[in-house]
C-alpha atoms as a PDB file:
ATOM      1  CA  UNK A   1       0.000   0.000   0.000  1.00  0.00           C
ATOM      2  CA  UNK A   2       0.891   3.481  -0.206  1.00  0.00           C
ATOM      3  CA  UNK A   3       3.263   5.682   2.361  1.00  0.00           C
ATOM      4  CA  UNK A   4       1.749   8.374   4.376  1.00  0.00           C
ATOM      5  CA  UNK A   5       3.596  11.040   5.942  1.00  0.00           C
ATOM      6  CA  UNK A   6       2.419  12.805   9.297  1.00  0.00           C
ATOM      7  CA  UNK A   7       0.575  15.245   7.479  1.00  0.00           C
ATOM      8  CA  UNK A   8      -1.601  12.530   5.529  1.00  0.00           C
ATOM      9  CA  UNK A   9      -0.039  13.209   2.271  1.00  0.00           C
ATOM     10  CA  UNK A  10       0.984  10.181   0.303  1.00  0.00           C
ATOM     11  CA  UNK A  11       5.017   9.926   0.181  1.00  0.00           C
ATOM     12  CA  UNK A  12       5.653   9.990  -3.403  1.00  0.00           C
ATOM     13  CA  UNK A  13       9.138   8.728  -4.718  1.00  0.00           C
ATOM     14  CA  UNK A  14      11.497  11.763  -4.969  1.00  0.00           C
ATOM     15  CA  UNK A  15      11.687  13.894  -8.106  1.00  0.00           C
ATOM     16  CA  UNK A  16       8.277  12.216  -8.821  1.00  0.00           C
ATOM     17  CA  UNK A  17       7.576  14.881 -11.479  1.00  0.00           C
ATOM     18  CA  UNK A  18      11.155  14.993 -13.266  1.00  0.00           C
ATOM     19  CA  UNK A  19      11.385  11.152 -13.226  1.00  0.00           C
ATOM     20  CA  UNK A  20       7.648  11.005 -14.982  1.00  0.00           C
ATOM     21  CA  UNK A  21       8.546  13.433 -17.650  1.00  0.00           C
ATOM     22  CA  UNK A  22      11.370  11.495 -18.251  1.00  0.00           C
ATOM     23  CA  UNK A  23       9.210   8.421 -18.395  1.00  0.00           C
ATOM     24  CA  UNK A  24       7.077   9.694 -20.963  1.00  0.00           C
ATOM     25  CA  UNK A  25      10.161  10.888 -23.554  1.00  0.00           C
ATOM     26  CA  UNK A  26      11.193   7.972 -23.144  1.00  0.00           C
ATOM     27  CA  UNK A  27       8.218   6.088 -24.070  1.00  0.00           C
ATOM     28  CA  UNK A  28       6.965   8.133 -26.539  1.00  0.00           C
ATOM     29  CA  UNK A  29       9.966   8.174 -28.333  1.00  0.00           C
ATOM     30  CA  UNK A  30      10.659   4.688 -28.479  1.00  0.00           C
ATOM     31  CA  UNK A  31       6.857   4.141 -29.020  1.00  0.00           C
ATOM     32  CA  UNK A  32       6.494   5.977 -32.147  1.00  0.00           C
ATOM     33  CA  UNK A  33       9.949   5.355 -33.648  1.00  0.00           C
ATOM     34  CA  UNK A  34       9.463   1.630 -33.659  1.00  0.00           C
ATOM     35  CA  UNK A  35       6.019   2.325 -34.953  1.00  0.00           C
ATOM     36  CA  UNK A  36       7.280   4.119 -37.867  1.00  0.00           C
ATOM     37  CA  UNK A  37       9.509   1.705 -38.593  1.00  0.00           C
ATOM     38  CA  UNK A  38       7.014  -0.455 -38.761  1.00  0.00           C
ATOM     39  CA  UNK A  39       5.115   1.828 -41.333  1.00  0.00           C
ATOM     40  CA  UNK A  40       8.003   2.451 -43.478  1.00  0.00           C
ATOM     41  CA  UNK A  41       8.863  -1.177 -43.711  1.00  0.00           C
ATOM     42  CA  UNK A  42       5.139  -1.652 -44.717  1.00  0.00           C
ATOM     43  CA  UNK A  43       5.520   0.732 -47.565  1.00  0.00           C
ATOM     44  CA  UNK A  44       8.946  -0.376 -48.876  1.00  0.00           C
ATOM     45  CA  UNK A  45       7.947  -4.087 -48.875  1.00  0.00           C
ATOM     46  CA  UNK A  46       3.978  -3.774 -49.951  1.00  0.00           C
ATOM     47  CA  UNK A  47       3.969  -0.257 -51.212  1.00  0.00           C
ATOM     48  CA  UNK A  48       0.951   1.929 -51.309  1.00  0.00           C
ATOM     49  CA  UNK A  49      -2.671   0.646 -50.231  1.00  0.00           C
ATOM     50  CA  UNK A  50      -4.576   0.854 -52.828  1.00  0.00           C
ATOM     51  CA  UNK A  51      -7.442  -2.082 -53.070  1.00  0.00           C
ATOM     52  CA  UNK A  52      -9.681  -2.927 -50.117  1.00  0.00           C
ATOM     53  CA  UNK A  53      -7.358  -5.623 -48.774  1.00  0.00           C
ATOM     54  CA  UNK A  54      -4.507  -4.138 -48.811  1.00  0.00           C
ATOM     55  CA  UNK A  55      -6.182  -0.809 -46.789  1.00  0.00           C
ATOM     56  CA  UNK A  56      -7.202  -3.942 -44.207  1.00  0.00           C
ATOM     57  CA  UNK A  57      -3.425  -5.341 -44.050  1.00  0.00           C
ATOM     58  CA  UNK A  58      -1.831  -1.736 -43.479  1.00  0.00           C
ATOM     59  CA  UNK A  59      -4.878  -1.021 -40.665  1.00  0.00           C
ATOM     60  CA  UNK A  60      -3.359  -4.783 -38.913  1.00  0.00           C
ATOM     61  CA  UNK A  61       0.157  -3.108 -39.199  1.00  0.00           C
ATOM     62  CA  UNK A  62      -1.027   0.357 -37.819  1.00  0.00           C
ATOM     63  CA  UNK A  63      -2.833  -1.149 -35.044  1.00  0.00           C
ATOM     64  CA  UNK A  64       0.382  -3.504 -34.430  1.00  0.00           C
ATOM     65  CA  UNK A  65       2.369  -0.308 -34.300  1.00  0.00           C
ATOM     66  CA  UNK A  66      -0.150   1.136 -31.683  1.00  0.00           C
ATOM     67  CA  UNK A  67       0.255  -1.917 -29.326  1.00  0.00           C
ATOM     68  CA  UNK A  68       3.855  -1.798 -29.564  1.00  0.00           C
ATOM     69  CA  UNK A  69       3.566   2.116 -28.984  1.00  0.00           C
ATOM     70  CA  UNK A  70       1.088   1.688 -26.262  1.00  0.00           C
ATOM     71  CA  UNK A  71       3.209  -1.413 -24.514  1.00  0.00           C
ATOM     72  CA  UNK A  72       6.510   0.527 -24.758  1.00  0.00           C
ATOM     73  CA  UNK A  73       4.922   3.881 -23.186  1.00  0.00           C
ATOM     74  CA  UNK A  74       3.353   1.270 -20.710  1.00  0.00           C
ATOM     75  CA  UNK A  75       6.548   0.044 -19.955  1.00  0.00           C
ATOM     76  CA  UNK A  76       7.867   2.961 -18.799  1.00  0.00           C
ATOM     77  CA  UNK A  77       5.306   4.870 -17.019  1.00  0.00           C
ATOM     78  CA  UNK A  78       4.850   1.599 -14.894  1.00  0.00           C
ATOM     79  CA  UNK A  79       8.302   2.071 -13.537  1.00  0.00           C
ATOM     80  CA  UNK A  80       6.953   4.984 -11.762  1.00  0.00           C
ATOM     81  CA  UNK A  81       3.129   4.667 -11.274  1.00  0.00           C
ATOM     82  CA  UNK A  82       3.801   0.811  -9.887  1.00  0.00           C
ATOM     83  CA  UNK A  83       5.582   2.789  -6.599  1.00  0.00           C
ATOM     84  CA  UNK A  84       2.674   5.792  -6.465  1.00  0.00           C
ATOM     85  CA  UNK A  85       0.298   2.943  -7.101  1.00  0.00           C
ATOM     86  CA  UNK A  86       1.287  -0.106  -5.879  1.00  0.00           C
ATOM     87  CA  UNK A  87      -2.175  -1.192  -6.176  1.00  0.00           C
ATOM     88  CA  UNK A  88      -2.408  -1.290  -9.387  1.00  0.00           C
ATOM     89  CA  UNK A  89      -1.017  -4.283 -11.434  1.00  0.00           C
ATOM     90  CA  UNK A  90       1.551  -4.031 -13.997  1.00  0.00           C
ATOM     91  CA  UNK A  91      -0.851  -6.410 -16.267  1.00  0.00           C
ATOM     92  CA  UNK A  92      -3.138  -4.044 -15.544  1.00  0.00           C
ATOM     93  CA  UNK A  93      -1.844  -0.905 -17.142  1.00  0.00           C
ATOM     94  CA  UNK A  94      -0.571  -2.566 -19.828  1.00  0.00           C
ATOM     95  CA  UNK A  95      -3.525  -3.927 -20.839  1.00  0.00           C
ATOM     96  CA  UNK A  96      -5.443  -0.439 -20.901  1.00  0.00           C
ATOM     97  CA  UNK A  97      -2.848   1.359 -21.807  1.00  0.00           C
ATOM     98  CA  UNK A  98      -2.498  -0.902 -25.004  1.00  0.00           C
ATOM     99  CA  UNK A  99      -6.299  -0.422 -25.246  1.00  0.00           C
ATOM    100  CA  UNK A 100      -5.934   3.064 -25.103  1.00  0.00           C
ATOM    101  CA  UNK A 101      -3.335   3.466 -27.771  1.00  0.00           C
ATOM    102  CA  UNK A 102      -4.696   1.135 -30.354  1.00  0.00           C
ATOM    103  CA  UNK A 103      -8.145   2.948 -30.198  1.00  0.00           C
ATOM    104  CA  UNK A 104      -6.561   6.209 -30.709  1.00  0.00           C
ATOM    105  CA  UNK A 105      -4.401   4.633 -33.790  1.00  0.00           C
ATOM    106  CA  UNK A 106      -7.852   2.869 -35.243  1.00  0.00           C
ATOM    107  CA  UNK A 107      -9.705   6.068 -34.383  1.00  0.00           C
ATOM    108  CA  UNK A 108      -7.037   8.323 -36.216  1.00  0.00           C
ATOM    109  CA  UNK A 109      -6.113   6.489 -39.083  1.00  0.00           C
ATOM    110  CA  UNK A 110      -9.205   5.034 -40.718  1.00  0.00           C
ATOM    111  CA  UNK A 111     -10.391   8.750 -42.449  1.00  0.00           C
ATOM    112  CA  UNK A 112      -6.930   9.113 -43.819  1.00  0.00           C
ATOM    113  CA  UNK A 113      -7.079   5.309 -44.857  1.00  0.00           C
ATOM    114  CA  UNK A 114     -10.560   4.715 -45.867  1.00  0.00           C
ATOM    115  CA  UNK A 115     -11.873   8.381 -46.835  1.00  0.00           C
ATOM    116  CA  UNK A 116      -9.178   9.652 -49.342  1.00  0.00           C
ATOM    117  CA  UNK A 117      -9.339   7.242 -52.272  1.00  0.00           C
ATOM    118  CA  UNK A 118      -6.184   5.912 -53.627  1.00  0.00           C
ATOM    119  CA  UNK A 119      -4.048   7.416 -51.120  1.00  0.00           C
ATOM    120  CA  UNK A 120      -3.180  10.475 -53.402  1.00  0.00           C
ATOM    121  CA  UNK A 121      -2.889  13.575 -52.248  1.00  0.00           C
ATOM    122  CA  UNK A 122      -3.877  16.240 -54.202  1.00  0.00           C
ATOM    123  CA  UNK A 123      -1.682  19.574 -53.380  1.00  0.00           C
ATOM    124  CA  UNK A 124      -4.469  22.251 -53.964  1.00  0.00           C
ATOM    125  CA  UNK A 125      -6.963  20.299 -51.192  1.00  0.00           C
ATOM    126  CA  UNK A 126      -3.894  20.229 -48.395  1.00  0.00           C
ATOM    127  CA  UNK A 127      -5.176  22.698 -45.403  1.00  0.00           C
ATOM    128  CA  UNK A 128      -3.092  25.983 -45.077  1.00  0.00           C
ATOM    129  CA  UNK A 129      -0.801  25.153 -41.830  1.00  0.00           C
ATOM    130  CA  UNK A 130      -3.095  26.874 -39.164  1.00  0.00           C
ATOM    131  CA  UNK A 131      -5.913  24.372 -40.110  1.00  0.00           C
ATOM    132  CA  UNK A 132      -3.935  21.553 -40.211  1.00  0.00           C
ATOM    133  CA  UNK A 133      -2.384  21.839 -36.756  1.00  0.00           C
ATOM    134  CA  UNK A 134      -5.394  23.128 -35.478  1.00  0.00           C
ATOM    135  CA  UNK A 135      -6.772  20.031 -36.477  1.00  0.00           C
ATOM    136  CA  UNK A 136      -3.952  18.295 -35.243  1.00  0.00           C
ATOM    137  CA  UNK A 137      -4.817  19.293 -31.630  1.00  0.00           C
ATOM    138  CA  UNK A 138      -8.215  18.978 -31.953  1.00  0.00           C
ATOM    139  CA  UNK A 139      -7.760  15.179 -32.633  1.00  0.00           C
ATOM    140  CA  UNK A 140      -5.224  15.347 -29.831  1.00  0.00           C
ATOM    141  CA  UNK A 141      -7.723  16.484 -27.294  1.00  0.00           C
ATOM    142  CA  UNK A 142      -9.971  13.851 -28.219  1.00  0.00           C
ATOM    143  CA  UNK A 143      -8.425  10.736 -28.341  1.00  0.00           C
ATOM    144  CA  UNK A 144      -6.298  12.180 -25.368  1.00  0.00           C
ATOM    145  CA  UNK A 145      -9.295  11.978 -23.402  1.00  0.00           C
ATOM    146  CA  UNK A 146      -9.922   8.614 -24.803  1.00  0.00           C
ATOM    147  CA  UNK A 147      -6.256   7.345 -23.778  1.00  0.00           C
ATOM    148  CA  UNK A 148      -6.912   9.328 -20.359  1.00  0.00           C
ATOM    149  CA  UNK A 149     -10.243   7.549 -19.815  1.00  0.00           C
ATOM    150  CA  UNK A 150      -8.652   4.075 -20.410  1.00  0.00           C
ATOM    151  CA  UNK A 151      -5.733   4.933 -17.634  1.00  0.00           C
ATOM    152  CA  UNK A 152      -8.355   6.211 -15.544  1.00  0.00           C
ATOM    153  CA  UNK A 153     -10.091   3.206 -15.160  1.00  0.00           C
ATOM    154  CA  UNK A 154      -7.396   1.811 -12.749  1.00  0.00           C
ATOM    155  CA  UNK A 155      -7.015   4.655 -10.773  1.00  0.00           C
ATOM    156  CA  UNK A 156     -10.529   5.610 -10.156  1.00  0.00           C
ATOM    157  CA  UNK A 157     -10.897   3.521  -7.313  1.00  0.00           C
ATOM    158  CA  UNK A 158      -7.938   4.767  -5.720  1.00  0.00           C
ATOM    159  CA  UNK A 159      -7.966   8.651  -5.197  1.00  0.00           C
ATOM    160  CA  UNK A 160     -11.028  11.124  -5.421  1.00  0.00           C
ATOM    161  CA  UNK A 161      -9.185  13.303  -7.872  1.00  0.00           C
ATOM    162  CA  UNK A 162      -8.706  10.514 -10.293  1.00  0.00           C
ATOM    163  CA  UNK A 163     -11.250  11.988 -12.691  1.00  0.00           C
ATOM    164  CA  UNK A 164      -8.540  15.149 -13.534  1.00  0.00           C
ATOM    165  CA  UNK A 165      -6.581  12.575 -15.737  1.00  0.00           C
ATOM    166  CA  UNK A 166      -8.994  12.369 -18.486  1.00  0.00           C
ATOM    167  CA  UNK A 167      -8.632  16.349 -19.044  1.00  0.00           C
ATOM    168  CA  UNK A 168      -5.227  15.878 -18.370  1.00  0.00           C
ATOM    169  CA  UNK A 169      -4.315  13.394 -21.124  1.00  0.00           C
ATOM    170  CA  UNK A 170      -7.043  15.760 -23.161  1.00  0.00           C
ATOM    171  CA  UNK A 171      -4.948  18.982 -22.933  1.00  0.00           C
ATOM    172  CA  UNK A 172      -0.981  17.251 -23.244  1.00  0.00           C
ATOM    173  CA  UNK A 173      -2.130  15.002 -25.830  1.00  0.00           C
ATOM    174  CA  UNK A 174      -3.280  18.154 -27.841  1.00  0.00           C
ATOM    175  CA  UNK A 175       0.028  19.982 -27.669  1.00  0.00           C
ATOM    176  CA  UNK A 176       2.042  16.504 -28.240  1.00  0.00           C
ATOM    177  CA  UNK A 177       0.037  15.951 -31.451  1.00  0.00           C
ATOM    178  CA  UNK A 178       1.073  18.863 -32.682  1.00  0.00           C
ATOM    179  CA  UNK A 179       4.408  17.723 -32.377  1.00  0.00           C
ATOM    180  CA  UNK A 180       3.404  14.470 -34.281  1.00  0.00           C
ATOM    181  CA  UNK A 181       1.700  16.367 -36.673  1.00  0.00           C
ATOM    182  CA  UNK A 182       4.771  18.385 -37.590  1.00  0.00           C
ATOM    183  CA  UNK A 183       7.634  14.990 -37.712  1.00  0.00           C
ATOM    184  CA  UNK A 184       4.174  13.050 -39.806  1.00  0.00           C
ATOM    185  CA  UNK A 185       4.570  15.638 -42.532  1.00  0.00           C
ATOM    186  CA  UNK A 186       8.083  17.068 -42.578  1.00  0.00           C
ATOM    187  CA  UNK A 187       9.197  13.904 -44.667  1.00  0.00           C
ATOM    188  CA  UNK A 188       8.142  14.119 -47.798  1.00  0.00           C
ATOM    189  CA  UNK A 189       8.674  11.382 -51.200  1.00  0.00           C
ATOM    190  CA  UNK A 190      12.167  12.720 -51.655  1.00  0.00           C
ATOM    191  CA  UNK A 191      13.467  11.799 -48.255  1.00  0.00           C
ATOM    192  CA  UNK A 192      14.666   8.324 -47.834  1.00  0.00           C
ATOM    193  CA  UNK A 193      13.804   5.837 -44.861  1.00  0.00           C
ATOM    194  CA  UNK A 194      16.630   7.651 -42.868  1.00  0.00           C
ATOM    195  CA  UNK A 195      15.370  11.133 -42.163  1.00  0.00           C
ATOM    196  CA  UNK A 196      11.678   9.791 -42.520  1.00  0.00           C
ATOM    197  CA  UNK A 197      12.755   7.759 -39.208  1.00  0.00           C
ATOM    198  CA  UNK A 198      14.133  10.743 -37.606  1.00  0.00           C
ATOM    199  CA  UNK A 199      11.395  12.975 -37.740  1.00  0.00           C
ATOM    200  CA  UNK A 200       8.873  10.335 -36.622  1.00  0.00           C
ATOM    201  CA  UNK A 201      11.314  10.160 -33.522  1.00  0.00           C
ATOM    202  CA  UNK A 202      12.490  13.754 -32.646  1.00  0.00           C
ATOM    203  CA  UNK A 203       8.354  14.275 -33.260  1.00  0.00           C
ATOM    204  CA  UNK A 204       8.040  11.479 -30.318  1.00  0.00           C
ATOM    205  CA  UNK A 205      10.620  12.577 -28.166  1.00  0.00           C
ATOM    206  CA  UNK A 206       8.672  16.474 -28.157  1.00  0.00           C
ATOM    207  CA  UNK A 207       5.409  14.812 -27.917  1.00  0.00           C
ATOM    208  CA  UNK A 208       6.217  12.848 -25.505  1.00  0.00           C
ATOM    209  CA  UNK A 209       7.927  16.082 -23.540  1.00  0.00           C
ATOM    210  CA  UNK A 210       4.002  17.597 -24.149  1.00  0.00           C
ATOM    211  CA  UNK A 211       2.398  14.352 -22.365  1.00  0.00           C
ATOM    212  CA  UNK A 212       4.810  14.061 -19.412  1.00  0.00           C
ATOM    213  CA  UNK A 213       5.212  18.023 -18.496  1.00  0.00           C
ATOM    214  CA  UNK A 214       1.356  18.443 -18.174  1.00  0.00           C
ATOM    215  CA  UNK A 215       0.551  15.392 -16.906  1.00  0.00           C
ATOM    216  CA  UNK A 216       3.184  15.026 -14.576  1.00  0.00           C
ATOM    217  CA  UNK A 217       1.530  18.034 -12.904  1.00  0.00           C
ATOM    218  CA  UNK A 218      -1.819  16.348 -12.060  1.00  0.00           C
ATOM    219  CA  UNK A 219      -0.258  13.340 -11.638  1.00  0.00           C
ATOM    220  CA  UNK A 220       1.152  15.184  -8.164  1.00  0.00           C
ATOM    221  CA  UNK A 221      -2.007  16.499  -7.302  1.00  0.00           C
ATOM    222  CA  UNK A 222      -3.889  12.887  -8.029  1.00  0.00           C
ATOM    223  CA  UNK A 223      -1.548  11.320  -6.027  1.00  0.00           C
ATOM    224  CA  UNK A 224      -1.888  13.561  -2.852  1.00  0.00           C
ATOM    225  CA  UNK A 225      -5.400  13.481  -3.088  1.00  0.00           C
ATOM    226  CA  UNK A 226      -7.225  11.648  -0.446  1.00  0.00           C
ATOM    227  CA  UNK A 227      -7.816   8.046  -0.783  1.00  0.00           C
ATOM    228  CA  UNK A 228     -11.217   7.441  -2.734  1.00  0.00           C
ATOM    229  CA  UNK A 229     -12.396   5.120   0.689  1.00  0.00           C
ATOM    230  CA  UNK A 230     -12.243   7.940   2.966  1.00  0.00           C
END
């Protein structure tokens, strides 16, 4: 169970806030760069979707890259929510935190994938750059909240103020898209595999900078919050 201190705060490991941050670079990073490896090895060994079946086999690789994203940020979040939370098991957050980032990667591919016809992209319909990362956050925000809503789940029963990390994953997850956004279309068809990799994981390692600063902060507060039995 959890430490208390005499003033019936919950001792929380030190540097609780600089060690989650850190947690969530680190995740994020690795997260997304092994998922855009897997993307670019889709398109250099199968190419371009173009028929029904072959949109269905790059949605299975997408969604693979989301679990692998969504077990490596997992991974290391655990190391540090596992000691503020001993209650909760490390099956446990994997398991929604998988959930969470495979719904978000179903939820924010299948327009782009099902909705835009060959694939092709025709230069005179791309938004101007304020719409498209406005956009980008906008999709953040929402399947932020969904990713915060699946972590929730395991901490509700915990502490009262549980509830705050649904707007909290809402709000980071809107800046760190941005970020995403930005490393998803800096590459274009001239760049090889190289810098394509790069940008999806410098655009990780800033997202993932996004997630962990803001919700490191009510992360702190959740965790001092009074026990949801009392």
């Amino acid at each position: 169970m959890t430490q208390y201190i005499p003033n019936g705060r919950p001792s929380l490991p030190p540097d609780t806030w600089k060690k989650w941050v850190k947690a969530c670079s680190a995740g994020a990073f690795l997260g997304i760069a092994a998922a855009t490896a897997i993307a670019i090895g889709y398109r250099l060994l199968l190419g371009e979707p173009s028929g029904s079946s072959d949109r269905l086999l790059n949605l299975f690789f997408m969604l693979a890259a989301g679990a692998l994203e969504g077990s490596v940020l997992a991974y290391f979040q655990y190391r540090l929510i596992g000691k503020i939370f001993p209650e909760i098991a490390w099956k446990q957050w994997l398991a929604y935190t998988i959930a969470a980032a495979v719904t978000a990667w179903m939820l924010g591919i299948l327009p782009s994938l099902f909705l835009t016809g060959n694939g092709a992209t025709d230069p005179s319909l791309e938004p101007a750059p304020l719409v498209y990362y406005s956009m980008a956050a906008l999709m953040g925000l929402l399947l932020g909240a969904l990713f915060g809503y699946f972590q929730w789940l395991p901490l509700k029963g915990l502490r009262k103020e549980a509830m705050l990390w649904i707007p909290a994953n809402a709000l980071s997850w809107a800046a760190g898209m941005m970020f995403i956004f930005l490393g998803a279309s800096w590459p274009d068809a001239s760049m090889g595999w190289p810098l394509t990799l790069l940008a999806g994981a410098l655009s990780g390692i800033a997202g993932g900078l996004s997630v962990g600063v803001v919700t490191g902060f009510f992360l702190l507060r959740i965790a001092r919050s009074a026990p949801k039995n009392t």
